[in-house]
N, C-alpha and C. Protein backbone atom coordinates (compact mmCIF):
# COMPACT_ATOMS: atom_id res chain seq x y z
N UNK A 1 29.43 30.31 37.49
CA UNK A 1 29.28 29.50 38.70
C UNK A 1 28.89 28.07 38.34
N UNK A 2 28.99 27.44 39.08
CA UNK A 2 28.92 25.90 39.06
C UNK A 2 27.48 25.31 38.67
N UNK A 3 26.12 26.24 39.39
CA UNK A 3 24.74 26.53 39.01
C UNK A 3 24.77 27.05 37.82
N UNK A 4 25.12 27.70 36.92
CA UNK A 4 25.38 28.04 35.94
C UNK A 4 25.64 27.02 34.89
N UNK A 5 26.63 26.75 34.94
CA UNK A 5 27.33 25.48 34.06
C UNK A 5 26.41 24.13 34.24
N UNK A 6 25.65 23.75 35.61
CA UNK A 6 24.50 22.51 35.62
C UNK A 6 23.93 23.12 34.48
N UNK A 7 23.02 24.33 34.93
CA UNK A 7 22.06 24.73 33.72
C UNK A 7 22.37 24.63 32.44
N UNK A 8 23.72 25.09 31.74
CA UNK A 8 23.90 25.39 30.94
C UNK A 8 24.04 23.82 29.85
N UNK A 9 24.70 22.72 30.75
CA UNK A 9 24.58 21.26 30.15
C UNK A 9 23.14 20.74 30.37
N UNK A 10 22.69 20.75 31.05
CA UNK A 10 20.91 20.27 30.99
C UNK A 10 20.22 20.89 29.93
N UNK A 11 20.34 22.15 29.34
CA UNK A 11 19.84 23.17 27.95
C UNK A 11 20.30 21.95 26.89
N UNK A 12 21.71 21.79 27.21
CA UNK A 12 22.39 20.82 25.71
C UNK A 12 22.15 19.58 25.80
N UNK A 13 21.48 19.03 27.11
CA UNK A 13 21.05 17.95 27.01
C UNK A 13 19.97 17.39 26.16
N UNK A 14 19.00 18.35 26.81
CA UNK A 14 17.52 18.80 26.74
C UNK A 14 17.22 18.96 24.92
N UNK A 15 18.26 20.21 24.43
CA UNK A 15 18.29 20.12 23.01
C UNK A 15 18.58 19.10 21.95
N UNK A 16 19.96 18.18 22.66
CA UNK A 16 20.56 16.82 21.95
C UNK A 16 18.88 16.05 22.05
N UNK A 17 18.38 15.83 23.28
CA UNK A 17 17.77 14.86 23.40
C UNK A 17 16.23 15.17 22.32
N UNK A 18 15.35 16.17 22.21
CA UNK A 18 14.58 16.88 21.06
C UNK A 18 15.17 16.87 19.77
N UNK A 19 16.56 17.03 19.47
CA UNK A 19 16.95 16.97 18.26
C UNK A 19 17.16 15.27 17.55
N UNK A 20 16.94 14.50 18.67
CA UNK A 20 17.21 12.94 18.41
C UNK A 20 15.71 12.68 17.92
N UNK A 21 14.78 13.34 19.14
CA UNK A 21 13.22 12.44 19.00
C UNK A 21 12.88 13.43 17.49
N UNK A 22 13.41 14.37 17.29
CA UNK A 22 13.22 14.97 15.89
C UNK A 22 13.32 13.88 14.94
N UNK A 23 14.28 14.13 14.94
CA UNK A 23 15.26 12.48 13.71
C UNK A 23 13.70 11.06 13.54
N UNK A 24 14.05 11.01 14.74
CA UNK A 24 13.00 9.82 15.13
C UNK A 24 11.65 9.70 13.96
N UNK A 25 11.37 10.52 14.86
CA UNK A 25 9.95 11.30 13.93
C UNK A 25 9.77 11.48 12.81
N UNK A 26 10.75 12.19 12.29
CA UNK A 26 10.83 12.15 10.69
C UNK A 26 11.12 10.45 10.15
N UNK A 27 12.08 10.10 10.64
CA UNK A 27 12.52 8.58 10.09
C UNK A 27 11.05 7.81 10.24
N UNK A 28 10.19 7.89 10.93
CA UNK A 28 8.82 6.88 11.11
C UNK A 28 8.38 7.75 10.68
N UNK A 29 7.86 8.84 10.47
CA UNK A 29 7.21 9.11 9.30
C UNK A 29 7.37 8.92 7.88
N UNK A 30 8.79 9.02 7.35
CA UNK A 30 9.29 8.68 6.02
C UNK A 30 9.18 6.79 5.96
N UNK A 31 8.97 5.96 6.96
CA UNK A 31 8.55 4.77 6.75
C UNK A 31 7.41 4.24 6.84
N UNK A 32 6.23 5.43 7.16
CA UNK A 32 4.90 5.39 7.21
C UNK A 32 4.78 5.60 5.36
N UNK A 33 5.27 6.47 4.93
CA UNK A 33 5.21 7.23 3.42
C UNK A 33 5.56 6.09 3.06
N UNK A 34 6.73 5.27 2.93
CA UNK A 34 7.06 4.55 2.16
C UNK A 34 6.05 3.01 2.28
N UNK A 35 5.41 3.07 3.16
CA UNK A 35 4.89 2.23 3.57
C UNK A 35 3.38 2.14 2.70
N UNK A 36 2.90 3.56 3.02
CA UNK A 36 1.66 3.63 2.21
C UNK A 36 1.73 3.29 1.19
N UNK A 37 3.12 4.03 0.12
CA UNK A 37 3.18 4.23 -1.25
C UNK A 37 3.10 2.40 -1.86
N UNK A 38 4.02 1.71 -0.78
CA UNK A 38 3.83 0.05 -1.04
C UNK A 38 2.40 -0.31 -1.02
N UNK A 39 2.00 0.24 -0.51
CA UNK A 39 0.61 -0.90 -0.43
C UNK A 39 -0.64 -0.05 -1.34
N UNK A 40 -0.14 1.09 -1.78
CA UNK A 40 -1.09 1.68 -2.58
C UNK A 40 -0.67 1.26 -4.23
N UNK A 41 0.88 0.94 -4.26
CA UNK A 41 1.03 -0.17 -5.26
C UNK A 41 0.18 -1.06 -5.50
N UNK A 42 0.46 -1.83 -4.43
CA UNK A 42 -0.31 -3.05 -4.21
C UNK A 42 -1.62 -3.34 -4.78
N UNK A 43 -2.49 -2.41 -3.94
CA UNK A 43 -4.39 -2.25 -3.88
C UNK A 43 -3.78 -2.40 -5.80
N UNK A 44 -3.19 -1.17 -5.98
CA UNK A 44 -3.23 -0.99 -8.00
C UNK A 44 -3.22 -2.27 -8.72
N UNK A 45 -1.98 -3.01 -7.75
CA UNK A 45 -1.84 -4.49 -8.83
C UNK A 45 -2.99 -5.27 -8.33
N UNK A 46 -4.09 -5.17 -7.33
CA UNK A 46 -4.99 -6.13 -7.24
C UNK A 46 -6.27 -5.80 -7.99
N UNK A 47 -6.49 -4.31 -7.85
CA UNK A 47 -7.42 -3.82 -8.80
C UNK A 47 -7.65 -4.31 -10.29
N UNK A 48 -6.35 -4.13 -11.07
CA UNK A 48 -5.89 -4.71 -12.01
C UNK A 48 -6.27 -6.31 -12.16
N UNK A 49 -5.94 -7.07 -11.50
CA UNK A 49 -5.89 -8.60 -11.60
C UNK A 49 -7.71 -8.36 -11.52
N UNK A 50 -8.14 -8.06 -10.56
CA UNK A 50 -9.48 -8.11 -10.47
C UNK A 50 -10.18 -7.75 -11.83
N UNK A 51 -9.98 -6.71 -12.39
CA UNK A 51 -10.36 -6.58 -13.63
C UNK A 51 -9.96 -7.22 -14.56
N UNK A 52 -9.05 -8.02 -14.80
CA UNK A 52 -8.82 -8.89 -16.05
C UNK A 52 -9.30 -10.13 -15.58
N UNK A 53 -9.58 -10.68 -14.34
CA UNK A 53 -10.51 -11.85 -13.82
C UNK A 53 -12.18 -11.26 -13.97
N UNK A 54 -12.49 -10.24 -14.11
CA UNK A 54 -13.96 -10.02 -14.52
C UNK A 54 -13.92 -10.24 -16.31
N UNK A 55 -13.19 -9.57 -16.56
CA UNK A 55 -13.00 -9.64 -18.07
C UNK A 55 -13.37 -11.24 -18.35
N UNK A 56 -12.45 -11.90 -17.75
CA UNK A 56 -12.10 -13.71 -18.10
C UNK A 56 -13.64 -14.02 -17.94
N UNK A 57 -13.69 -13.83 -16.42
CA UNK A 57 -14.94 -14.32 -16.38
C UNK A 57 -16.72 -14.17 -17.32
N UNK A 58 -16.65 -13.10 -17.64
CA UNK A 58 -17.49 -12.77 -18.75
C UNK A 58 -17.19 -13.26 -20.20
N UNK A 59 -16.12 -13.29 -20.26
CA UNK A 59 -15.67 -14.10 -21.66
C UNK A 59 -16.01 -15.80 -22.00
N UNK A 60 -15.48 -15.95 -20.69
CA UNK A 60 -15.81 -17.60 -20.22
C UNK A 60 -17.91 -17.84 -20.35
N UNK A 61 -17.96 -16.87 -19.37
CA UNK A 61 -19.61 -16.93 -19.29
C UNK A 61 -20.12 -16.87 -20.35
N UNK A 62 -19.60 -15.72 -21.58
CA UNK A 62 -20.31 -15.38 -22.72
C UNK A 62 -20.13 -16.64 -23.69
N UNK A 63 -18.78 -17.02 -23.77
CA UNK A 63 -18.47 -18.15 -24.70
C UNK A 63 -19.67 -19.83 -24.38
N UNK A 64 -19.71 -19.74 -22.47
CA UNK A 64 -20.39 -21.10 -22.61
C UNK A 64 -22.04 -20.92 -23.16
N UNK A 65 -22.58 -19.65 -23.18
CA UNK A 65 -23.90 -19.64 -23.68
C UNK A 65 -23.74 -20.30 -25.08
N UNK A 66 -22.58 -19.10 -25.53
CA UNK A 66 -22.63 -18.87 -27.20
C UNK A 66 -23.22 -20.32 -27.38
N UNK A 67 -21.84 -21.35 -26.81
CA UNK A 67 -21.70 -22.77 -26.90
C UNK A 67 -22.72 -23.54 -26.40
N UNK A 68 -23.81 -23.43 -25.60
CA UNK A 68 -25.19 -23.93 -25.47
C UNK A 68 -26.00 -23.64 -26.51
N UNK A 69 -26.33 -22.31 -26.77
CA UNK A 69 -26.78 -21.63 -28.25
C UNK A 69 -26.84 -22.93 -29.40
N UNK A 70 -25.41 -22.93 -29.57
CA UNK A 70 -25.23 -23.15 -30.43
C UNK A 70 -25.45 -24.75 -30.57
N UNK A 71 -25.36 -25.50 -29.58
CA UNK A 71 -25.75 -26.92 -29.25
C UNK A 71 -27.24 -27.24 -29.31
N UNK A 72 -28.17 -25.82 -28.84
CA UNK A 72 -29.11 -26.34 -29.18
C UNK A 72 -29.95 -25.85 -30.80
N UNK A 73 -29.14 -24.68 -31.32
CA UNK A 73 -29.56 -24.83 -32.26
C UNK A 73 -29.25 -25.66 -33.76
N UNK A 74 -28.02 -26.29 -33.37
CA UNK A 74 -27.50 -26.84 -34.47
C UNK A 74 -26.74 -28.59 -33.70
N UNK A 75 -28.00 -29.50 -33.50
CA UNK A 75 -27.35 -30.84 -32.25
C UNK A 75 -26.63 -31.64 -33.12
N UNK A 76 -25.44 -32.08 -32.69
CA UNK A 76 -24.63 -32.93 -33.17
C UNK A 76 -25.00 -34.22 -33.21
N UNK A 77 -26.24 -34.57 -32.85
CA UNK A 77 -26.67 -36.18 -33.28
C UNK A 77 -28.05 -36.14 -34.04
């Protein structure tokens, strides 16, 4: 019957339309993932820089003592 056949395309509607927001869902989630994985790169390469700028900086710090040290124990005039 004609009630029949409404029902029966509103089911395939109903399903097309869940099987789309499916898709959806997964696709923004797989660009949430990819998203994290970028920026958890990221944090890594800043971590990194941060630690070879502590490094510098202690090297720098250690060298200008040495170099006071050494100015006042041995004065060039």
């Amino acid at each position: 019957s004609e009630l029949e056949a409404n029902n029966k395309h509103l089911k395939l509607t109903l399903n097309t339309i869940q099987q789309r927001e499916q898709m959806e869902t997964t696709a923004k989630f797989q660009d949430i993932e990819q998203e994290n994985k970028r920026l958890q790169d990221r944090i890594g390469e800043l971590m990194q820089q941060i630690s070879q700028l502590q490094v510098s900086v202690f090297c720098f710090s250690h060298s200008s003592k040495i170099k006071h040290s050494f100015s006042l124990n041995y004065p060039t005039n």
